[in-house]
Protein backbone atom coordinates (compact mmCIF):
# COMPACT_ATOMS: atom_id res chain seq x y z
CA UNK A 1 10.90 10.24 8.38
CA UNK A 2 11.42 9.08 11.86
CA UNK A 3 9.31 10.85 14.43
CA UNK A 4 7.64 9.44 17.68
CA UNK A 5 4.66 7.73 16.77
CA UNK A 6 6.36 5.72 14.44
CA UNK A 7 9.65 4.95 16.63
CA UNK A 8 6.84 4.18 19.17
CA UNK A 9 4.67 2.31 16.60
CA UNK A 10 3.98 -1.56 18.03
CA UNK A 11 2.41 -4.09 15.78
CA UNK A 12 -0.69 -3.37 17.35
CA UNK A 13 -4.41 -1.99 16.39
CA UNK A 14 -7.62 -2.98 14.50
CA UNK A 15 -7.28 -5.03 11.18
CA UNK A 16 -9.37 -3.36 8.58
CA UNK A 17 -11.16 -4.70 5.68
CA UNK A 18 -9.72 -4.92 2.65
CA UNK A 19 -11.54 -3.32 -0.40
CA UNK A 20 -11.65 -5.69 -3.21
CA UNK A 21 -11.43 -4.62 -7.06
CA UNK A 22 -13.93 -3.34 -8.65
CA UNK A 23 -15.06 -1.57 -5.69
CA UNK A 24 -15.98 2.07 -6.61
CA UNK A 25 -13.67 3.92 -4.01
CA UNK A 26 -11.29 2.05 -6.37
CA UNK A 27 -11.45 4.22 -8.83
CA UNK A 28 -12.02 7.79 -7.53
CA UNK A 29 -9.41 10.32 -7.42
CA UNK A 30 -8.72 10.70 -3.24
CA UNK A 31 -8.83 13.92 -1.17
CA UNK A 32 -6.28 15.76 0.21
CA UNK A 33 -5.55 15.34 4.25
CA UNK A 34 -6.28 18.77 5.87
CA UNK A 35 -6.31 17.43 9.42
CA UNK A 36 -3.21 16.11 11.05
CA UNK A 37 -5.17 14.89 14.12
CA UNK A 38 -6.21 11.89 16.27
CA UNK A 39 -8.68 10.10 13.87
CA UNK A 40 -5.54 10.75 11.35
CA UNK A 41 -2.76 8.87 13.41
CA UNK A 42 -5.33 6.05 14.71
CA UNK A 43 -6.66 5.18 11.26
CA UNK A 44 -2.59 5.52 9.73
CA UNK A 45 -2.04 3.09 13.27
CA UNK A 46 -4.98 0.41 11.60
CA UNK A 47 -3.85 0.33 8.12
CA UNK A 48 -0.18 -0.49 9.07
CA UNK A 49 -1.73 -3.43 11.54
CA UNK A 50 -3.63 -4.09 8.28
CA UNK A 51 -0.89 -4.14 6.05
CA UNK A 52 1.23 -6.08 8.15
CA UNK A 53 -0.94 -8.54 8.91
CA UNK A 54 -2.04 -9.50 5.34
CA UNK A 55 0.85 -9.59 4.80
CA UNK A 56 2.30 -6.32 2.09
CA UNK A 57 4.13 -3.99 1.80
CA UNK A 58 1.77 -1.16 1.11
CA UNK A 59 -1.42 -0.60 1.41
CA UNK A 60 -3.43 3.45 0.42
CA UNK A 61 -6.36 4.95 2.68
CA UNK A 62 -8.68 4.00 -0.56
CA UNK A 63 -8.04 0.39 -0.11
CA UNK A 64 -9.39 0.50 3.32
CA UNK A 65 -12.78 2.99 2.44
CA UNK A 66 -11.11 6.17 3.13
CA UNK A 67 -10.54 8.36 -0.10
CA UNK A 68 -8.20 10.36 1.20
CA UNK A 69 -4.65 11.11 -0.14
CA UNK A 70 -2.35 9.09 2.37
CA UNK A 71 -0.62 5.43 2.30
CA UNK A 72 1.71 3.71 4.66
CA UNK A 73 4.45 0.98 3.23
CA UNK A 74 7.41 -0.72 4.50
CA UNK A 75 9.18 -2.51 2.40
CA UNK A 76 11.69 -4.01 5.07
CA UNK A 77 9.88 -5.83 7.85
CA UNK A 78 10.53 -9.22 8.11
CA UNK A 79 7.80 -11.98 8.48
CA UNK A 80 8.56 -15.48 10.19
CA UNK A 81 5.72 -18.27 10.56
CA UNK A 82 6.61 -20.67 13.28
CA UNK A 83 4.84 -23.85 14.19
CA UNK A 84 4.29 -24.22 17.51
CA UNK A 85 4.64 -27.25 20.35
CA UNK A 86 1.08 -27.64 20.01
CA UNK A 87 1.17 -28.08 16.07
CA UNK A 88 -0.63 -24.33 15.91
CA UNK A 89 1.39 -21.55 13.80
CA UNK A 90 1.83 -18.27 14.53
CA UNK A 91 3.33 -15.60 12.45
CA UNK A 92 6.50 -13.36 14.08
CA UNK A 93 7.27 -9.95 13.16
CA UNK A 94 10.49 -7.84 12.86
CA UNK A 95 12.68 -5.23 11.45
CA UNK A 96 10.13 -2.44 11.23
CA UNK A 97 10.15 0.35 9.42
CA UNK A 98 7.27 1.76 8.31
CA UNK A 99 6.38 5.10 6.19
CA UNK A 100 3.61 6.97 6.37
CA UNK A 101 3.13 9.63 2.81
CA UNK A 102 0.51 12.14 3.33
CA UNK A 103 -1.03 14.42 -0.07
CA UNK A 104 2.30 13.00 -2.19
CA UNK A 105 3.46 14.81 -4.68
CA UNK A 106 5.86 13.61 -7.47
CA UNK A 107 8.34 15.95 -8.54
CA UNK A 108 10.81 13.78 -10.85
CA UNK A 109 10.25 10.70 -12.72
CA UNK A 110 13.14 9.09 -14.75
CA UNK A 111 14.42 5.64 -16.13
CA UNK A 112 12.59 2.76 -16.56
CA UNK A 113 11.85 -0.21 -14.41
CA UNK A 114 9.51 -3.69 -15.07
CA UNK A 115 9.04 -5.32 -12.09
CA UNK A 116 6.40 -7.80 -10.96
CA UNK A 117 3.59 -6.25 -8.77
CA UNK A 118 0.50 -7.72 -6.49
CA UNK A 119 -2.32 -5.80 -4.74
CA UNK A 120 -3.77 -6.49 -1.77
CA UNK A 121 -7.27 -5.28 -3.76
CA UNK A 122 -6.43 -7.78 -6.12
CA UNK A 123 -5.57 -10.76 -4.19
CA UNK A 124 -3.87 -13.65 -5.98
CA UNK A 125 -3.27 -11.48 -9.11
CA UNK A 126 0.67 -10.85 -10.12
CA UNK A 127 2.05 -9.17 -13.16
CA UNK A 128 5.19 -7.15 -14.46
CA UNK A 129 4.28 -3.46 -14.70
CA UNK A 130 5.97 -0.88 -16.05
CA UNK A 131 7.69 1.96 -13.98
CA UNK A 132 9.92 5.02 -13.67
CA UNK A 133 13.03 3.53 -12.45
CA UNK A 134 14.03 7.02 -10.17
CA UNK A 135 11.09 9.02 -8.60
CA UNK A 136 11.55 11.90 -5.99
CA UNK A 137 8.81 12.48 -3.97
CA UNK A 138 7.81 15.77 -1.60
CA UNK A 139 4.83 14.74 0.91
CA UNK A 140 3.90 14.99 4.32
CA UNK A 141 4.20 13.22 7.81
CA UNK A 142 1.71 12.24 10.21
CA UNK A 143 1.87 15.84 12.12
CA UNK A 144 2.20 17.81 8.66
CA UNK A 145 5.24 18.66 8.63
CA UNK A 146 6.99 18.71 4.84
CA UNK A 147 9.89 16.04 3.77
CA UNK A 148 11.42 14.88 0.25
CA UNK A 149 12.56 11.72 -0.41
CA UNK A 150 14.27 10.32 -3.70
CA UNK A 151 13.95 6.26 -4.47
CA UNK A 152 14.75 3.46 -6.40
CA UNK A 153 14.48 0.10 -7.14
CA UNK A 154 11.59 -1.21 -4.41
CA UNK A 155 10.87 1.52 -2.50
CA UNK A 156 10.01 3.77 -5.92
CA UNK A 157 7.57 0.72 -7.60
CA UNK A 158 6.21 0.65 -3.87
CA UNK A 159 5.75 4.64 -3.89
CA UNK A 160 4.24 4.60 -7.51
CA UNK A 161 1.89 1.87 -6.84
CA UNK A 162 0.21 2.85 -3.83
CA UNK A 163 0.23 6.64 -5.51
CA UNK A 164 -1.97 5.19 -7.85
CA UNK A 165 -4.33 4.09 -5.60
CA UNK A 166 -5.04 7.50 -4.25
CA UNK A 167 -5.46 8.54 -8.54
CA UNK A 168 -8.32 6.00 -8.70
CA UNK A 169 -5.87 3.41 -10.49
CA UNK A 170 -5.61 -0.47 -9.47
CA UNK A 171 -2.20 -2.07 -11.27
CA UNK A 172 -3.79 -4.01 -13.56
CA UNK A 173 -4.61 -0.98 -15.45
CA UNK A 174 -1.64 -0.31 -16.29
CA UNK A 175 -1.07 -3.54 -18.44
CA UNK A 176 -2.35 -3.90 -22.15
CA UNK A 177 -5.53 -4.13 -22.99
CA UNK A 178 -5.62 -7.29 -23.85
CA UNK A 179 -3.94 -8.80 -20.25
CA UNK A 180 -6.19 -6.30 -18.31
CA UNK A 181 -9.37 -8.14 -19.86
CA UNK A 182 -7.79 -11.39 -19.35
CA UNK A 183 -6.65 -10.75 -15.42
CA UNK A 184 -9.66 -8.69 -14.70
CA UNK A 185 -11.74 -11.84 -16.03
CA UNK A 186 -9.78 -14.40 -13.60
CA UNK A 187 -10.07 -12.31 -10.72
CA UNK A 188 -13.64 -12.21 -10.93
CA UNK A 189 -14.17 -16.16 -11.32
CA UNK A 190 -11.86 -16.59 -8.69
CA UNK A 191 -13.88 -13.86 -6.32
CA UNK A 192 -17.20 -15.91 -7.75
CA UNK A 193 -16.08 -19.12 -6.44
CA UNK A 194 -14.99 -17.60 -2.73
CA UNK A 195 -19.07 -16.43 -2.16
């Protein structure tokens, strides 16, 4: 999905905030994009900034306040912290290759994958979840336009994840019962003692 906004794209924009489980945007079921337009490609422009910045490797319009059907990922940049002269750090980017998947729609699901997931809505929280190993996936880019793409290993965890996000679904409900409750119960004490 290379096009030129995204060949063009420059770790640069406005770092959004971060919605933080239980939030109720969390949990509805997102709209899909009609407009392909400005507000579109600068908001798709912030949450890769976001996401980059955070750091992760995905990150849905939901988690940033906008319930609309669209995430961004890349699952391949590269992240370097470097300490300075002057003892101060600073973090170095590389290797981009971001993705933008607008109104997603999963065609095939097969196999079976556990592999151990975070959320940037759920900071500090990581689990194994359970996956579809293969997924093929039809959606659309930044100007509309229709592509399919088939995935594995990362990339298709990555893909169902943030998928989720836009079906009102944070990973941790995908566990048990029983480790949902438990998770769900550290979280909170650990977002208690941050206030």
């Amino acid at each position: 999905m290379k096009n030129n906004f995204l060949d063009n794209y420059k770790l640069e924009g406005e770092k959004l905030n971060i919605v933080t489980y239980p939030a109720p945007i969390l949990k509805k079921i997102a709209q899909p994009v009609t407009e392909f337009n400005d507000e579109l490609h600068t908001l798709i422009k912030n949450m890769l900034f976001t996401m980059y910045h955070a750091p992760g490797i995905g990150l849905a319009a939901p988690q940033v306040g906008a319930s609309i059907r669209m995430f961004v990922l890349d699952i391949w940049f590269e992240r370097e912290k470097v300490t300075l002269a002057d003892e101060s750090v600073e973090y170095r980017y590389s290797e981009f290759s971001p993705m933008v998947f607008i109104n997603p729609v999963f065609k095939n699901k097969s196999g079976e994958v556990i592999h151990e997931e975070g959320c940037l809505s759920v900071p500090g929280i990581y689990e194994d979840v359970k996956r579809s190993e293969l997924v093929t996936v039809k959606y659309q880019d930044i100007f509309g336009e229709h592509h399919e793409i088939d995935a594995d290993e990362l990339l298709s965890v990555c893909l169902q994840h943030e998928n989720d996000h836009l079906d009102g679904i944070v990973f941790i409900e995908r566990l048990s019962f029983l480790k949902k409750q438990l998770l769900e119960k550290k979280f909170l004490k650990q977002q208690q003692k941050k206030k």
